[in-house]
N, C-alpha and C. Protein backbone atom coordinates (compact mmCIF):
# COMPACT_ATOMS: atom_id res chain seq x y z
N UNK A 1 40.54 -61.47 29.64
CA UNK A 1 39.53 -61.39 28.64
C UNK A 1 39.61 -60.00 27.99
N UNK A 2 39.41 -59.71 26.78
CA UNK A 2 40.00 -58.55 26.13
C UNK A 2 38.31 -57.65 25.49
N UNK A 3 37.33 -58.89 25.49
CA UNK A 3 35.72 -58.12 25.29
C UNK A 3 35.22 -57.96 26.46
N UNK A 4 34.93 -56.88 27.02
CA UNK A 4 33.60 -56.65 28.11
C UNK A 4 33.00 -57.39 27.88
N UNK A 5 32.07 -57.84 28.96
CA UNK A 5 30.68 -58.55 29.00
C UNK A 5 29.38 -56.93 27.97
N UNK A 6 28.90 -57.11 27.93
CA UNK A 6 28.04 -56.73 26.77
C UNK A 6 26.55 -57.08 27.99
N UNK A 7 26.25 -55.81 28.29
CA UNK A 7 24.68 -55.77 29.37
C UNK A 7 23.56 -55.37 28.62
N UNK A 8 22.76 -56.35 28.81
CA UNK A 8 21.39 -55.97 28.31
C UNK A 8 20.20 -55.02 28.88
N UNK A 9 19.93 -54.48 27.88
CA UNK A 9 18.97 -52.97 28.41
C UNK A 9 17.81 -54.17 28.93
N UNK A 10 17.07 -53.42 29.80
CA UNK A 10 15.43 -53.78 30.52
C UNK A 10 14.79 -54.58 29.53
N UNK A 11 14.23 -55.58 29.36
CA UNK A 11 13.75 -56.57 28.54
C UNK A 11 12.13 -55.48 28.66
N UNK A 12 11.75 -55.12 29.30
CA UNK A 12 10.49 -54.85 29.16
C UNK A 12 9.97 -53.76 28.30
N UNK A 13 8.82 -54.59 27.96
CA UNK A 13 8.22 -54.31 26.61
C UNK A 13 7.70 -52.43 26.89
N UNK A 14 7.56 -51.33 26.24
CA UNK A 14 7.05 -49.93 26.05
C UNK A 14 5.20 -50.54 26.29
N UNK A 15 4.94 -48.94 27.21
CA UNK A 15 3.77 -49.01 27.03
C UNK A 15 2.51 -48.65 25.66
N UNK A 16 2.17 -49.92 25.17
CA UNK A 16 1.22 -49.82 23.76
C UNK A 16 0.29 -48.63 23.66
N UNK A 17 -0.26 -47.63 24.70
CA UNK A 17 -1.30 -46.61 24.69
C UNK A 17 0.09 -45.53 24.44
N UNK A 18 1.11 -45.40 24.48
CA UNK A 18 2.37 -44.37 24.96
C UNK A 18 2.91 -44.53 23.51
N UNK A 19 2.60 -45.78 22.56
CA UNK A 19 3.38 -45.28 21.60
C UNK A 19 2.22 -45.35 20.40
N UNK A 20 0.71 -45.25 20.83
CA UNK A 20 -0.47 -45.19 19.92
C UNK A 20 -0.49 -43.14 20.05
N UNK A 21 -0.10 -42.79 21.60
CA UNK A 21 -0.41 -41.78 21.84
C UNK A 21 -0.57 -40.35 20.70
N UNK A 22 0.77 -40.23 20.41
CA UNK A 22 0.77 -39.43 18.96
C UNK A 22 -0.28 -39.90 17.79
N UNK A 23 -0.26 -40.35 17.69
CA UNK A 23 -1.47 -40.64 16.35
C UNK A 23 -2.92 -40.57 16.73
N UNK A 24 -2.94 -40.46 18.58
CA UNK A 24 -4.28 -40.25 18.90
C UNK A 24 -4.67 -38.73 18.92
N UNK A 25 -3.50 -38.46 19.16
CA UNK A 25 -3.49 -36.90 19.29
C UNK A 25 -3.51 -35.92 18.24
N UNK A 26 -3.32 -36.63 16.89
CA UNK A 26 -3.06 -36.05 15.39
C UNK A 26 -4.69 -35.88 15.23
N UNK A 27 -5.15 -37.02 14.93
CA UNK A 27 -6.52 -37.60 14.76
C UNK A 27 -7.52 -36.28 15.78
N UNK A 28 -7.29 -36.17 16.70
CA UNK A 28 -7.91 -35.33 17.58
C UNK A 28 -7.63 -34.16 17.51
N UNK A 29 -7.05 -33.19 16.69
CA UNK A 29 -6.29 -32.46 15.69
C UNK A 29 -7.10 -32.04 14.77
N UNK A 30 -7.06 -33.01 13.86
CA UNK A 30 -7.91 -33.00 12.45
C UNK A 30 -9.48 -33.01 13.04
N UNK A 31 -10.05 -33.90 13.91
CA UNK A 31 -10.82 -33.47 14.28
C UNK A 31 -11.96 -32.35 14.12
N UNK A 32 -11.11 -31.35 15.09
CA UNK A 32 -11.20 -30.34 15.78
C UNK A 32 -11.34 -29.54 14.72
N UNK A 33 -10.17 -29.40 13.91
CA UNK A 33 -9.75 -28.24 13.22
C UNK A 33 -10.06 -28.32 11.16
N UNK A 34 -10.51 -29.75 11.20
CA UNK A 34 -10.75 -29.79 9.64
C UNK A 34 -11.99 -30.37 9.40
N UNK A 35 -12.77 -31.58 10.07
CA UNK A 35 -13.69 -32.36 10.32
C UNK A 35 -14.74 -31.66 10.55
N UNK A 36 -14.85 -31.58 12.18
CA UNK A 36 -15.98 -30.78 12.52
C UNK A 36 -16.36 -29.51 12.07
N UNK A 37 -15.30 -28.41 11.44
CA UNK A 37 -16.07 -27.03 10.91
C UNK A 37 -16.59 -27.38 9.82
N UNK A 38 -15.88 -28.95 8.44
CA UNK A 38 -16.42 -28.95 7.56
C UNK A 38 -17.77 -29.48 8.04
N UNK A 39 -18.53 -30.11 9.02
CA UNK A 39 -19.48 -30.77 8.88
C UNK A 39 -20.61 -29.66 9.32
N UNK A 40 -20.23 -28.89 9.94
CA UNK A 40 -20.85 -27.25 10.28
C UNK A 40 -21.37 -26.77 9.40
N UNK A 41 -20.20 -26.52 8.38
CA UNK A 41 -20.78 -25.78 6.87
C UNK A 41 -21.69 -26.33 6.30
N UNK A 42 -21.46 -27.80 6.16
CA UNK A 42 -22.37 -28.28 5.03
C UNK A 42 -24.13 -28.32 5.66
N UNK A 43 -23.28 -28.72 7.37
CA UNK A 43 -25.73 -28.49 8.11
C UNK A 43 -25.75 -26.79 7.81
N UNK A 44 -25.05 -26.22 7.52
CA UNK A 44 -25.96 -24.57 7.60
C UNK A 44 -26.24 -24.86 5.94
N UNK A 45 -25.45 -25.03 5.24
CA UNK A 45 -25.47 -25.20 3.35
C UNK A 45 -26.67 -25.99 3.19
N UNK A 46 -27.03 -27.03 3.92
CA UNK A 46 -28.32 -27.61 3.68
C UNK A 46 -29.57 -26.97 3.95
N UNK A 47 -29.53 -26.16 5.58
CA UNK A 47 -30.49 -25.76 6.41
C UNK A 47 -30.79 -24.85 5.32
N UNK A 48 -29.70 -23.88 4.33
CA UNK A 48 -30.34 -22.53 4.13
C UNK A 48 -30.72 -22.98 2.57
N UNK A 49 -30.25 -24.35 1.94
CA UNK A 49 -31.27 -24.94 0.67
C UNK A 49 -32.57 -25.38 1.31
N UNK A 50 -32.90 -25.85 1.88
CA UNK A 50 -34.20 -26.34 2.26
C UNK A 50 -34.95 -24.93 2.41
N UNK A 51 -34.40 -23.85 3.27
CA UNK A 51 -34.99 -22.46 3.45
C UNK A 51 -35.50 -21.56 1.87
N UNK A 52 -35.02 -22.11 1.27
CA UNK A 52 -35.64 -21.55 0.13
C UNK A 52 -36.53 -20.72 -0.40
N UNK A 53 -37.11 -19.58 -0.82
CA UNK A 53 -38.46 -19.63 -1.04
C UNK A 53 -38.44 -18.19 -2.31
N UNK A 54 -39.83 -18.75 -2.95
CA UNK A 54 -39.75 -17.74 -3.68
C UNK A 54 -39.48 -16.35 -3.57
N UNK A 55 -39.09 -15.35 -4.48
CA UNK A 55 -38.44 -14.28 -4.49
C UNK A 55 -37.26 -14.07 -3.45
N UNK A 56 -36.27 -14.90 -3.45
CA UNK A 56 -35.25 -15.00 -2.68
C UNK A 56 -34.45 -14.73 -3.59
N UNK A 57 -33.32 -13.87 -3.29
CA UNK A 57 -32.31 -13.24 -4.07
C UNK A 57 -30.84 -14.08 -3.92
N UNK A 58 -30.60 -14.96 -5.18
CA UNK A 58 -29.40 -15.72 -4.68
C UNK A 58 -28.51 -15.95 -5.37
N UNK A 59 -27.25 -16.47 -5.03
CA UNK A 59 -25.82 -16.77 -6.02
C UNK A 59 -25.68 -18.07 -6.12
N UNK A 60 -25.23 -18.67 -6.82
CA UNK A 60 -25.10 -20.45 -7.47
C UNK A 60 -23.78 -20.38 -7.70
N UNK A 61 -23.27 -21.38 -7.73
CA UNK A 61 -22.00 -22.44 -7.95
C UNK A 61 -21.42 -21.86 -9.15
N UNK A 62 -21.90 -20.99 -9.82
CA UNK A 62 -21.67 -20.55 -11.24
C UNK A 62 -20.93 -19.55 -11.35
N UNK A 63 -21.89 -18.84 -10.01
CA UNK A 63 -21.49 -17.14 -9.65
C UNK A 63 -22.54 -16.37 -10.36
N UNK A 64 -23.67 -16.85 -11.03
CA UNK A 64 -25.17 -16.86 -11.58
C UNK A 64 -25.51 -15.70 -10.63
N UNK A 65 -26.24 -14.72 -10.26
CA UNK A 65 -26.91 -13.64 -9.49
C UNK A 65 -28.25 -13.63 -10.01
N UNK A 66 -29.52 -14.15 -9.35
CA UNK A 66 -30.78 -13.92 -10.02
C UNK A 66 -31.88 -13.96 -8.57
N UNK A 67 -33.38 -13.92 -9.26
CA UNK A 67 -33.78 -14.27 -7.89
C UNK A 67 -34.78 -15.72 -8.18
N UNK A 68 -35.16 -16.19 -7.28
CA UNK A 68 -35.90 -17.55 -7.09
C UNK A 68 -37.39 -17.09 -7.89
N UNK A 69 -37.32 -18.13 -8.62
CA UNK A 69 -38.87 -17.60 -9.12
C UNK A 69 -39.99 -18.87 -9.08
N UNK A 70 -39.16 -20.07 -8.93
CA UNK A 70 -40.24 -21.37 -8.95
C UNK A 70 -39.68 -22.47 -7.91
N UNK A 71 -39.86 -23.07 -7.17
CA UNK A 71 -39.09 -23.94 -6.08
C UNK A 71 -39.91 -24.92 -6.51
N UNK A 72 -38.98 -26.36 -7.07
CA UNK A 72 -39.91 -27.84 -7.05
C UNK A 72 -38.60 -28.90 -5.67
N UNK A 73 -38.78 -29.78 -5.44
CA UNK A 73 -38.26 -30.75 -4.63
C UNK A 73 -36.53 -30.64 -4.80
N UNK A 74 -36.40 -30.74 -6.20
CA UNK A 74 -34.91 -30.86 -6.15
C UNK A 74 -34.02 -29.63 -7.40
N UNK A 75 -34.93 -28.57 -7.50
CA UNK A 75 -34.63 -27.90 -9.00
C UNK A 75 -35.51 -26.49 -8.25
N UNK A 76 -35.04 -25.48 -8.91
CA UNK A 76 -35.23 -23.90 -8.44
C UNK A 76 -34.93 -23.10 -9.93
N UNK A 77 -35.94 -22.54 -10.05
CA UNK A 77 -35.97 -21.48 -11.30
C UNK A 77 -35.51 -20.69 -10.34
N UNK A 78 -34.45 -20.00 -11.40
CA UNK A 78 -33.96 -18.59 -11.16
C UNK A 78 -33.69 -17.52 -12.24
N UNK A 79 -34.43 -16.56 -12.14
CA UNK A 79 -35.04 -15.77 -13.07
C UNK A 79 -33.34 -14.45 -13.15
N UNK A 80 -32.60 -14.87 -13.83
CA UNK A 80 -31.62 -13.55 -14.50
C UNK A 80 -31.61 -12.92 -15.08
N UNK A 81 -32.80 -12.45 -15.52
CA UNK A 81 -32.60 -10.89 -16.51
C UNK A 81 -34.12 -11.21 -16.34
N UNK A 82 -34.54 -9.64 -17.20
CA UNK A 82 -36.20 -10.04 -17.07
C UNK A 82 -36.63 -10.96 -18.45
N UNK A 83 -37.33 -11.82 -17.97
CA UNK A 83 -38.03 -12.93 -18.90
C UNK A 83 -37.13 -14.10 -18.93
N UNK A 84 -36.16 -13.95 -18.28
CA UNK A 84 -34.72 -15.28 -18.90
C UNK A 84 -34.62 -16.03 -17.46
N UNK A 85 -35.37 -17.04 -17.36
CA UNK A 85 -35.23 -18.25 -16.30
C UNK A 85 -33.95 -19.40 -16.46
N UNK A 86 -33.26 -19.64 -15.51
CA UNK A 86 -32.89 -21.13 -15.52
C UNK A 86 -33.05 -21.78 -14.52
N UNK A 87 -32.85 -23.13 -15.09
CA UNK A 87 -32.92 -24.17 -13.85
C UNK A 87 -31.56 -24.24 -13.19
N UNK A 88 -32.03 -24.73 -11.88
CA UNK A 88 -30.54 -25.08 -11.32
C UNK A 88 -31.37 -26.36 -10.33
N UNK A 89 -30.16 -27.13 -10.03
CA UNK A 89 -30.27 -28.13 -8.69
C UNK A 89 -30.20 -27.15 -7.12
N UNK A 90 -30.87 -27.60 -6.59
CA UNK A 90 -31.01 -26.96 -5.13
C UNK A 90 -29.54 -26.63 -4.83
N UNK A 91 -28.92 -28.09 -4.79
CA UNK A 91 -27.21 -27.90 -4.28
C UNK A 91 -26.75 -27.01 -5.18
N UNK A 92 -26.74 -26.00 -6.40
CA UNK A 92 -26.58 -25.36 -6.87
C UNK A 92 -25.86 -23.86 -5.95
N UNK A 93 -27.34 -23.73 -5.25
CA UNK A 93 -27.51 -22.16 -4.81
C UNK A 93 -26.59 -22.19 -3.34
N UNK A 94 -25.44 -21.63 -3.97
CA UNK A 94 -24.54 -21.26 -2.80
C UNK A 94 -25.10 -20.46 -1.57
N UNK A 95 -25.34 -18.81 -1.56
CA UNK A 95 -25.69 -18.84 -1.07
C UNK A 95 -27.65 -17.39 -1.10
N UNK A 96 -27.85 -17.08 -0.44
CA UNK A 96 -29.00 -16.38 -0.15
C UNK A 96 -28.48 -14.68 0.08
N UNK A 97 -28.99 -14.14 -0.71
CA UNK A 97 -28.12 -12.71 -0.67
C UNK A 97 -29.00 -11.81 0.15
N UNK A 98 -28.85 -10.82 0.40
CA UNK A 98 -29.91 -9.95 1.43
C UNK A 98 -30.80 -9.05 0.29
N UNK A 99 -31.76 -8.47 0.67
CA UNK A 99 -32.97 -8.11 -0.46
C UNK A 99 -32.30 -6.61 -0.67
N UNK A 100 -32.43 -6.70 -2.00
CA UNK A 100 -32.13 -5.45 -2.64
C UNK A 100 -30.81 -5.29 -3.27
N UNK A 101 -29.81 -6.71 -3.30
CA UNK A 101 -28.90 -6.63 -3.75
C UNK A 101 -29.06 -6.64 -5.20
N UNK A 102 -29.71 -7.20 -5.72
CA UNK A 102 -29.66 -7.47 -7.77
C UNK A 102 -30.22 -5.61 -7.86
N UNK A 103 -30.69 -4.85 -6.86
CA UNK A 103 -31.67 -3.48 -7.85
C UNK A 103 -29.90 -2.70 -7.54
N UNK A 104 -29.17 -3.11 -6.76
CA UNK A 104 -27.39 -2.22 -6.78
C UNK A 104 -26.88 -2.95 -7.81
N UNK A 105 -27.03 -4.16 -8.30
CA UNK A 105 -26.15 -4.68 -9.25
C UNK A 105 -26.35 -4.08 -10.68
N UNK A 106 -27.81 -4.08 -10.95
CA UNK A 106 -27.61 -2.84 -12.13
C UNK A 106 -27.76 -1.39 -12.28
């Protein structure tokens, strides 16, 4: 006979958790490292809109610098120059600046 016999590898099937494994481990990855800090940011980004309160010195989405002059439910006057108010949406106000920053800005 001039062909070898031809042997078949182990018929048995790979373990299904052994070849899910990598993709469990990616997932648990992203997790860790993209998921959970974004969901961090956004409870402190909420905690410190709800914290709100008048004469609070703050920066907006704009890059706007003024201070809080009227708080309603979903909208915040913020007073930028003297006499010159605008409105903004709460989600607006990035973030809460420490007191006394706008009297260094001019």
């Amino acid at each position: 006979m001039l062909i070898s016999p031809a042997y078949a590898a182990d018929p048995a099937q790979p373990d299904p958790f052994l070849s899910f494994l990598p993709l469990i481990v990616i997932f648990v990855v992203f997790y860790f490292l993209i998921i959970r800090p974004q969901m961090k940011r956004a409870k402190e980004q909420r905690k410190m809109q709800e914290a709100l309160q008048k004469g609070d010195e703050v920066i907006t989405g704009s890059g706007q610098v003024g201070k809080v002059s009227k708080i309603s439910e979903q909208y915040v006057n913020v007073e930028i120059a003297d006499g010159v108010e605008t409105v903004f949406q709460r989600a607006a106000i990035q973030a809460v600046l420490p007191k006394g920053t706008l009297k260094d800005l001019k």
